[in-house]
Protein backbone atom coordinates (compact mmCIF):
# COMPACT_ATOMS: atom_id res chain seq x y z
CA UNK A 1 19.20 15.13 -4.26
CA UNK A 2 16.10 16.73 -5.79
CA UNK A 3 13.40 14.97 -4.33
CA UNK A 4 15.49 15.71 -0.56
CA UNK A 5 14.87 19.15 -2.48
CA UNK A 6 11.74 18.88 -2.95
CA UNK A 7 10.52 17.39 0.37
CA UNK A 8 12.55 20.26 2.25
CA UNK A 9 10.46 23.30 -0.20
CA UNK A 10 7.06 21.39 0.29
CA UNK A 11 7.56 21.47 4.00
CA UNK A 12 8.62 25.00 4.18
CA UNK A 13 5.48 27.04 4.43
CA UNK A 14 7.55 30.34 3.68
CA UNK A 15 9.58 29.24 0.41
CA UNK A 16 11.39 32.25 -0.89
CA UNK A 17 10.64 33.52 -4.30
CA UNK A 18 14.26 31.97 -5.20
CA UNK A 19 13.10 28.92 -4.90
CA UNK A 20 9.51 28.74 -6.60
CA UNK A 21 11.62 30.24 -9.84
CA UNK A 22 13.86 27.60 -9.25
CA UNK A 23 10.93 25.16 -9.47
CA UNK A 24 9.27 26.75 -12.49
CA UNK A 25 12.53 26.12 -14.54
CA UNK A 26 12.69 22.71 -13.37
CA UNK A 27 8.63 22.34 -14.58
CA UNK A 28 8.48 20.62 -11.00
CA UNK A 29 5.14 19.04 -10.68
CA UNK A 30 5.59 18.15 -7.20
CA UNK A 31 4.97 21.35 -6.53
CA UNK A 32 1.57 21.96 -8.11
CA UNK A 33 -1.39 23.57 -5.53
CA UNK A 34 1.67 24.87 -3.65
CA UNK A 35 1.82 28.04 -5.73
CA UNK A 36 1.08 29.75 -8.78
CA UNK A 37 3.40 31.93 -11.08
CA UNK A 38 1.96 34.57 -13.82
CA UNK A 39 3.43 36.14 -16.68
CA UNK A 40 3.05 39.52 -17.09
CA UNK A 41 3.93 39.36 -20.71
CA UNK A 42 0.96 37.26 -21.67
CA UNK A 43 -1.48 37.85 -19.24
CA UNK A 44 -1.76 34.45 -17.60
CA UNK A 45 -1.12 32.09 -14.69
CA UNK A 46 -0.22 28.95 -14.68
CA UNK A 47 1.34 25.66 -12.43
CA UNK A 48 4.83 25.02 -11.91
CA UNK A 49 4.79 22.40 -14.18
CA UNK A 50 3.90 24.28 -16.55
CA UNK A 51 5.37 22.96 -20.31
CA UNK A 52 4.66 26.58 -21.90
CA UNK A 53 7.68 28.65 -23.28
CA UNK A 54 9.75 29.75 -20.32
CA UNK A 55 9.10 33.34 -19.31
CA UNK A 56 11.69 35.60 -18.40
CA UNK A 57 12.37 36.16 -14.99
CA UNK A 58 11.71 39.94 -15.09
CA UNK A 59 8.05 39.42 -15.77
CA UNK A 60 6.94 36.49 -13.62
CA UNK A 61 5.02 36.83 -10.10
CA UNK A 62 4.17 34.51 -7.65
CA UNK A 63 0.45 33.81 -5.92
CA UNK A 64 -0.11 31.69 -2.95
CA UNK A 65 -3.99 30.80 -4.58
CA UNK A 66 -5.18 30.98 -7.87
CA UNK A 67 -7.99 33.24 -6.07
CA UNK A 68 -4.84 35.92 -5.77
CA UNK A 69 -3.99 35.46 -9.30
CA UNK A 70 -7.36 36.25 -10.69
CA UNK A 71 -7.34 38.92 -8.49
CA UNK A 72 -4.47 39.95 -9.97
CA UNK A 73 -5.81 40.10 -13.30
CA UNK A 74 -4.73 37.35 -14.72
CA UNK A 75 -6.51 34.69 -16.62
CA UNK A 76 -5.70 30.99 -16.29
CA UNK A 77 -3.22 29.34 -18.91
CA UNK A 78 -4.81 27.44 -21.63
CA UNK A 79 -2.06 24.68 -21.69
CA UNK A 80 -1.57 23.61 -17.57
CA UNK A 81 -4.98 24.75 -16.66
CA UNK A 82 -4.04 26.03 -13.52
CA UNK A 83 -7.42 26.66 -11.74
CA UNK A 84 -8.58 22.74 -12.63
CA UNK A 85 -7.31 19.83 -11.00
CA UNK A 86 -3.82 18.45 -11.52
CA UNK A 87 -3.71 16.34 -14.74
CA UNK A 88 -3.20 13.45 -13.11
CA UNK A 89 -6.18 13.55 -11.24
CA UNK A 90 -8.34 15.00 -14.40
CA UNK A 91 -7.21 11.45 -16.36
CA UNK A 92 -7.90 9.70 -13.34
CA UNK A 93 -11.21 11.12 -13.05
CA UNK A 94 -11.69 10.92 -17.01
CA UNK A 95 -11.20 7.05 -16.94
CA UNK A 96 -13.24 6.28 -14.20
CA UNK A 97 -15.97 7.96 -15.22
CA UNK A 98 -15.33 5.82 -18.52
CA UNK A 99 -15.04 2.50 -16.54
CA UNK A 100 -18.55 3.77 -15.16
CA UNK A 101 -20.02 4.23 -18.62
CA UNK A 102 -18.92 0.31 -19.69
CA UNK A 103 -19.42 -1.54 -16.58
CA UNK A 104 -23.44 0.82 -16.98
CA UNK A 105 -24.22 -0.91 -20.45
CA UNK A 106 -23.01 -3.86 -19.69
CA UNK A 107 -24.47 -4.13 -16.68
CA UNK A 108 -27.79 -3.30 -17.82
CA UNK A 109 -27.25 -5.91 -21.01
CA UNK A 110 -28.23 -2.96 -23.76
CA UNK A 111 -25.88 -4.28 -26.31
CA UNK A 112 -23.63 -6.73 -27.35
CA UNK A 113 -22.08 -4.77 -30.38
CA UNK A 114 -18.27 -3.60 -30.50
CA UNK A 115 -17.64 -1.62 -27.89
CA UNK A 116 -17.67 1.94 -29.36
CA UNK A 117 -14.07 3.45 -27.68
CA UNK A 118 -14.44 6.80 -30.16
CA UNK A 119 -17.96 7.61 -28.17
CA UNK A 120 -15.87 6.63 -24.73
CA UNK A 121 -12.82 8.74 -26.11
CA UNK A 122 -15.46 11.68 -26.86
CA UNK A 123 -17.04 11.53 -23.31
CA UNK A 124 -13.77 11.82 -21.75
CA UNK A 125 -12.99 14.89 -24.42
CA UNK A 126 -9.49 12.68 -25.58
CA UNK A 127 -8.96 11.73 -28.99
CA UNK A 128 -9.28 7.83 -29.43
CA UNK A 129 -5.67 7.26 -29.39
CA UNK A 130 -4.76 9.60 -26.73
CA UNK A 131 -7.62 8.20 -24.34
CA UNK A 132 -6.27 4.90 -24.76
CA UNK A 133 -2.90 5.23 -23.86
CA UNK A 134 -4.39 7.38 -20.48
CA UNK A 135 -6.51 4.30 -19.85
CA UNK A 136 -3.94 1.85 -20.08
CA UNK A 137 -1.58 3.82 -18.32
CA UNK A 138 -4.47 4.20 -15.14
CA UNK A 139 -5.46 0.96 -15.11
CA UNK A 140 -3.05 -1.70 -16.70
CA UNK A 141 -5.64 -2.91 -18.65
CA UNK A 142 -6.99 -1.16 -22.30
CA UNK A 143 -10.51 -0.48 -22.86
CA UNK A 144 -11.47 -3.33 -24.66
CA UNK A 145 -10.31 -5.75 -21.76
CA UNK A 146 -11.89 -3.88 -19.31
CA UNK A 147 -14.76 -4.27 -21.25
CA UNK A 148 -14.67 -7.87 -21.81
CA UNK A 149 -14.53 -8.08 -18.39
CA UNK A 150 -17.22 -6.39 -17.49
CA UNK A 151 -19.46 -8.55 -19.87
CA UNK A 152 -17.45 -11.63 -18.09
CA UNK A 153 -19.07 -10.54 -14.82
CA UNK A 154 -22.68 -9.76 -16.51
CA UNK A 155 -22.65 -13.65 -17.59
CA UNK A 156 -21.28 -14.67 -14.46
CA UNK A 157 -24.27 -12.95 -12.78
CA UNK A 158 -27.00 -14.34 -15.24
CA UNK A 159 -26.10 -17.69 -15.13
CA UNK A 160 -26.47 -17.31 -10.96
CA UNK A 161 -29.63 -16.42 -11.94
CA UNK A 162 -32.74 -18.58 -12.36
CA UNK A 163 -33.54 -19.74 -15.85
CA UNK A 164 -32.15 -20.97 -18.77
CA UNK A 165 -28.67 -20.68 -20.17
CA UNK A 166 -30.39 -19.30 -23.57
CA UNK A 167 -31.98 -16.63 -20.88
CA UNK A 168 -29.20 -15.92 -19.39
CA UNK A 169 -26.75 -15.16 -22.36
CA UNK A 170 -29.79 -12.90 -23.73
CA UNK A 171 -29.92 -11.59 -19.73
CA UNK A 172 -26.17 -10.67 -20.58
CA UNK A 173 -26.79 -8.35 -23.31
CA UNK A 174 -26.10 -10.91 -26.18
CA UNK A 175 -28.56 -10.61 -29.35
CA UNK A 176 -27.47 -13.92 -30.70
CA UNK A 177 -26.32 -17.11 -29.15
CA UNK A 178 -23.67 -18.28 -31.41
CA UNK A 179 -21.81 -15.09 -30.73
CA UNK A 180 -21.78 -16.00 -27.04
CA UNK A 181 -20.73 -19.50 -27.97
CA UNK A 182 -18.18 -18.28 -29.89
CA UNK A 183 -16.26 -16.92 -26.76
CA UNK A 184 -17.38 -19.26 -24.10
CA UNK A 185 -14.16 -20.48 -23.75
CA UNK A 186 -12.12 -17.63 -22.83
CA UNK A 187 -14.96 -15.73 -20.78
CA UNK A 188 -15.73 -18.58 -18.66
CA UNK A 189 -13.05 -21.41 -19.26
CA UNK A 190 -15.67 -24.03 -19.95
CA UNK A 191 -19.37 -24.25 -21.35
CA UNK A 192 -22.01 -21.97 -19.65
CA UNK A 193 -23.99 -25.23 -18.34
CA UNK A 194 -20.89 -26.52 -17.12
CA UNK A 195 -19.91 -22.80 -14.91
CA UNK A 196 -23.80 -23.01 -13.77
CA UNK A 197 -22.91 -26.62 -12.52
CA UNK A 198 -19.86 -25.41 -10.67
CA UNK A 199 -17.78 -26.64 -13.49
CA UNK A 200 -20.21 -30.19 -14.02
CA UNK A 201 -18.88 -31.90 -17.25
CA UNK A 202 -15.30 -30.02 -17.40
CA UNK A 203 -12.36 -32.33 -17.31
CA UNK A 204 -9.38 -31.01 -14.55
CA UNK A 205 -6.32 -33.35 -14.71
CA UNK A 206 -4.65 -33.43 -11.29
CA UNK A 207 -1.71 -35.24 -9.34
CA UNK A 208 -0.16 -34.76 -6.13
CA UNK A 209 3.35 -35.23 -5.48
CA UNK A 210 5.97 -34.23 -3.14
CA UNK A 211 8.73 -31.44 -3.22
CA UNK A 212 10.98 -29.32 -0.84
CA UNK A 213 8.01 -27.10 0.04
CA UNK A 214 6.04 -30.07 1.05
CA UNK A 215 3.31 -31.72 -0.90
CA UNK A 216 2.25 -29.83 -3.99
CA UNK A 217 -0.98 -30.78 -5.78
CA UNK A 218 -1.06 -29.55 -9.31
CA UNK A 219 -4.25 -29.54 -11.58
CA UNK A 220 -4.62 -28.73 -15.28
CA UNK A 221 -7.86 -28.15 -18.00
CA UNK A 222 -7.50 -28.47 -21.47
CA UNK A 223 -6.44 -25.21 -21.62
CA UNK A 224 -3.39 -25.17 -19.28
CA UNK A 225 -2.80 -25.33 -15.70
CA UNK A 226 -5.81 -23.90 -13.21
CA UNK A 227 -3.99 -24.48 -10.36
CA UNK A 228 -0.87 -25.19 -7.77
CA UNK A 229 -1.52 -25.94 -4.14
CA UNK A 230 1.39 -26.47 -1.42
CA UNK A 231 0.05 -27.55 1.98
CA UNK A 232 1.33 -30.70 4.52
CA UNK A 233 -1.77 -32.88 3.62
CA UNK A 234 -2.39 -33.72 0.73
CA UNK A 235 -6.19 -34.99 1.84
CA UNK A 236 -6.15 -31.15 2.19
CA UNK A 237 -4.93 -30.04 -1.11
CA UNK A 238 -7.24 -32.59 -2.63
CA UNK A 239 -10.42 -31.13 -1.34
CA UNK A 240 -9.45 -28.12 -2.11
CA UNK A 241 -9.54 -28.58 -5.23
CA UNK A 242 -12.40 -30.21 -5.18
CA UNK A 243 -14.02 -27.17 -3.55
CA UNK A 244 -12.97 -24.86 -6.76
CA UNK A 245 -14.89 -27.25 -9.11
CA UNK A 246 -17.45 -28.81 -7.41
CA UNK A 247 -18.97 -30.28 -10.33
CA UNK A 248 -16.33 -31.09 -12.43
CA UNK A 249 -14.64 -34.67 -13.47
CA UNK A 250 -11.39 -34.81 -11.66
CA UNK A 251 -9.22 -37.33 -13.00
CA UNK A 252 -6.35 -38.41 -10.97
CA UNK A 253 -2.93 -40.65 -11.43
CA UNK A 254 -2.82 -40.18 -15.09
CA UNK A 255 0.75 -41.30 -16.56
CA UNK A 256 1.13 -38.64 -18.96
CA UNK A 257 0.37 -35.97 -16.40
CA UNK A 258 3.28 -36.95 -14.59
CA UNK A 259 5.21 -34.74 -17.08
CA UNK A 260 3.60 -31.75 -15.96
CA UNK A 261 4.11 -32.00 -12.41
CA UNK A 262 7.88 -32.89 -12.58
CA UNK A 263 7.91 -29.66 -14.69
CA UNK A 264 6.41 -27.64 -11.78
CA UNK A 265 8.52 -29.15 -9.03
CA UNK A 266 11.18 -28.16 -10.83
CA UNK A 267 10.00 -24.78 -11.19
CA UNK A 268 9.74 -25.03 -7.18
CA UNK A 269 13.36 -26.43 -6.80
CA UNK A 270 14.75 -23.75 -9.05
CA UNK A 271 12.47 -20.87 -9.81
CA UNK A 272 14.92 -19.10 -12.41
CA UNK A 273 14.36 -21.62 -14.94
CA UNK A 274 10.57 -20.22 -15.54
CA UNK A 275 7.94 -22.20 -16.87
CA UNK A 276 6.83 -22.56 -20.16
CA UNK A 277 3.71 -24.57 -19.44
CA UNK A 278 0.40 -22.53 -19.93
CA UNK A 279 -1.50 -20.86 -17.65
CA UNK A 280 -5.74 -21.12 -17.05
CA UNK A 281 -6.32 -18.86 -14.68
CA UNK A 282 -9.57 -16.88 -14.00
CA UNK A 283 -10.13 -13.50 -11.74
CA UNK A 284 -11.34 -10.06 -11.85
CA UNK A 285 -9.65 -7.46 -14.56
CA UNK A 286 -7.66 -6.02 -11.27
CA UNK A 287 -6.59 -9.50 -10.26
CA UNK A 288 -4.88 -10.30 -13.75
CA UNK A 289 -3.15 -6.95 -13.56
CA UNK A 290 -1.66 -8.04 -10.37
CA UNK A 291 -1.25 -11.56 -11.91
CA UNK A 292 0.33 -10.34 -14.89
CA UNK A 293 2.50 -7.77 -13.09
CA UNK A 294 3.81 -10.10 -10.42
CA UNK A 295 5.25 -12.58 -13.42
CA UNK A 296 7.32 -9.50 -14.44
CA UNK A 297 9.32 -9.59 -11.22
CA UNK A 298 12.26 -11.33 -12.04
CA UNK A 299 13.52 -14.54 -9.14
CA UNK A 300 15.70 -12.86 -6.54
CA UNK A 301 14.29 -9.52 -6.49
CA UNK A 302 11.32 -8.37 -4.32
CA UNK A 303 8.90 -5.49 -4.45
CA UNK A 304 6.70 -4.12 -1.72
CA UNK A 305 2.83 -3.96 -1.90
CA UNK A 306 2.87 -0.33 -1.84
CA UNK A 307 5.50 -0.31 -4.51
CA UNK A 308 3.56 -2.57 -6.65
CA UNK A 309 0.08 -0.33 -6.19
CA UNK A 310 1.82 2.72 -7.56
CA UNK A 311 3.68 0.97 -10.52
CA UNK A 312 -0.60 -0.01 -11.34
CA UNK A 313 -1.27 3.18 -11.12
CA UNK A 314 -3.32 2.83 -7.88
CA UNK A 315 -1.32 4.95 -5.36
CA UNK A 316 -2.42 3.52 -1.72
CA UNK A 317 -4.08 0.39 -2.94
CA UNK A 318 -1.68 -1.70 -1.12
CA UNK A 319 -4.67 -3.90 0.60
CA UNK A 320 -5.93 -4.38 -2.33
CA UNK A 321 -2.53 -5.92 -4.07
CA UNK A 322 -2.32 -8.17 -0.86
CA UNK A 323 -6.13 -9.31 -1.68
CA UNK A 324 -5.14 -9.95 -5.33
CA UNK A 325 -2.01 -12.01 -4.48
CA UNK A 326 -4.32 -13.63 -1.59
CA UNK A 327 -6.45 -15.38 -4.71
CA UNK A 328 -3.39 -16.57 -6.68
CA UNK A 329 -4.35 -20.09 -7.63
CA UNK A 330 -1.14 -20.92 -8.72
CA UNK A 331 1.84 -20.85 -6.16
CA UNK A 332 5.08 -19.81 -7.44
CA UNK A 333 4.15 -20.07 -11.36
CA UNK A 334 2.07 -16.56 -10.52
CA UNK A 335 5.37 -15.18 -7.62
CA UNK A 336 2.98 -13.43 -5.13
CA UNK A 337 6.03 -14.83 -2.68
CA UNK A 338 8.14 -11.67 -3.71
CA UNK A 339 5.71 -9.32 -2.50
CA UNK A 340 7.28 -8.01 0.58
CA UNK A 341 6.21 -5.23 3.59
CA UNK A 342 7.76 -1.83 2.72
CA UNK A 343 10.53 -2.47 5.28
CA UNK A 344 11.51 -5.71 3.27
CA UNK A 345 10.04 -7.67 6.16
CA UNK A 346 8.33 -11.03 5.10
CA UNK A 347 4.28 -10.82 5.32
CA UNK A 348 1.10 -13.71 5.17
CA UNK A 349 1.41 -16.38 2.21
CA UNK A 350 -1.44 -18.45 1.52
CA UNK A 351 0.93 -21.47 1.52
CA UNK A 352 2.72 -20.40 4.71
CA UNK A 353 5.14 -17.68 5.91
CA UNK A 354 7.84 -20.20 6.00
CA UNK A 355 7.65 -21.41 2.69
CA UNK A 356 7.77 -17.75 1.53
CA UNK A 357 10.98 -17.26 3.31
CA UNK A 358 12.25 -20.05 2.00
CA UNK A 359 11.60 -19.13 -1.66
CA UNK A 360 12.78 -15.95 -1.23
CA UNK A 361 16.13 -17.20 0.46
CA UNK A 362 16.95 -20.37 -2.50
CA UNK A 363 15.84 -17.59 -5.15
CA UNK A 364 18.32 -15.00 -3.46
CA UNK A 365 21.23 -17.33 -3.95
CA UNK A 366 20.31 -18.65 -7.39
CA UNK A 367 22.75 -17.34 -10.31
């Protein structure tokens, strides 16, 4: 009832006094840049929204502009800062332009010390606490792992590059090699020489087998599973694969591996069960916040891409959830499939439109 509220006052161009008051006691923030309300007890003007000691009724005005309430004579309010951008946006702005400074020095290889999050925090005029929580909240992610990131890209870049691999972890901003080593694992999921190769020298474990989607070829490092393909041939899945590591040893029909594709088709037959196998997956920071956010959704519920973007904090960034669930490597363990249009409608699967319904229809009736 008050957002049909809402909608009706911010489409009303004449909203009657009655109502902005109504909307400064309810500190409605949908409402901020619509109007302005100052105190004639204080001396100030602030937003709607407002958090500031109510004000008695007797002594507030309204302004359409917070031109007309300087002209007024009032000044703005310390607290809601009415003649800057909404809060929202200032944070938004705030972390960006942090994301800006770390992807800069990483970029440009200057250091590989701790990152230093109480200069960031500074910069952004937060206190370190208070600017990571803000980050977080904007981008999924906190500083730290954005920052990793960042670095993972730098490396990814310098060994593209000619040279070395000693050239190209010093190219990345590393002052000592060991350190690198020490984290090769997690930044690139195998040794630098073997990423250079296209994966030359890492061992994938693979099988292909059959379920009710079709055939399903599932592949596995030392680390956990890299990926789950569903197609009709599996000549097709298999080069597929073979496309993602183009240098690496594939080893195929191992007996013990069998074990980890029953447990997969099973998680394909009946998705509620989950799966505890682990996961070795690599993408952008943006892509694992999808990633991670689409193994929240629980089996028989769906959420739209637009609905998705905003719980990420990235308000029309729809296209860019459907990009992120486009590069899922891992079919149903990672449930892009309940990722619906707004309408509810079914949309493009990598793996098919059918097999999404299909999902989506033996997950609907599952207890």
């Amino acid at each position: 009832m008050d957002r049909m509220m809402n909608d009706q006052l911010i489409s009303d161009d004449l909203m009657s006094d009655e109502a902005r008051w109504d909307a400064v006691q309810r500190r409605d923030g949908a409402l901020d840049g619509r109007f302005w309300y100052s105190v004639s007890s204080t001396g100030v003007f602030c937003r709607p929204s407002c958090g500031a000691r109510p004000a008695l009724r007797r002594n507030v005005a309204f302004h359409d502009s917070v031109e007309a309430a300087v002209a007024a004579g009032f000044r703005p309010c310390l607290r809601c800062k009415p003649d800057q951008p909404p809060l929202g946006e200032r944070h938004a702005a705030a972390v960006a332009a942090a994301c800006r400074m770390i992807d800069s020095a990483y970029a440009a290889a200057v250091t590989d010390a701790p990152l230093d999050l109480d200069a960031i925090a500074a910069a952004a005029g937060m206190s370190r606490f208070h600017f990571h929580r803000i980050f977080k909240h904007h981008t999924g992610i906190t500083p730290k792992a954005y920052a990793q990131a960042a670095r993972t890209r730098r490396v990814q870049q310098a060994l593209s590059e000619p040279g070395t691999v000693t050239e190209a972890i010093y190219a990345a901003g590393f002052q000592s090699s060991a350190r690198f080593y020490a984290g090769a694992g997690a930044t690139l999921g195998m040794r630098p020489s073997a990423y250079r190769a296209g994966g030359k020298g890492a061992v994938i474990r693979f099988a292909i087998g059959a379920c009710s989607l079709g055939a399903i070829l599932v592949a596995a490092t030392g680390t956990g599973i890299c990926a789950i393909l569903i197609g009709d041939d599996p000549d097709l899945l298999a080069r597929d694969l073979q496309d993602r590591f183009t240098g690496a040893d594939l080893r195929g029909a191992e007996p013990d591996f069998e074990a980890t594709v029953a447990a997969v088709v099973g998680l394909v037959e009946q998705p509620s069960i989950g799966l505890d196998l682990p996961l070795d997956v690599r993408g952008t920071a943006f892509q694992q916040r999808v990633w991670q956010a689409l193994r929240a959704i629980p089996a028989g519920e769906t959420v739209s891409y637009a609905a998705l973007a905003e719980r990420l904090g990235v308000p029309g960034g729809a296209r860019a959830i459907a990009g992120a669930c486009a590069a899922n490597p891992v079919a149903v363990a990672i449930p892009c499939h309940r990722v619906v249009r707004q309408d509810g409608s079914i949309s493009g699967y990598r793996w098919g439109v059918e097999r999404k319904a299909l999902l989506l229809e033996r997950e609907a009736k599952q207890p």
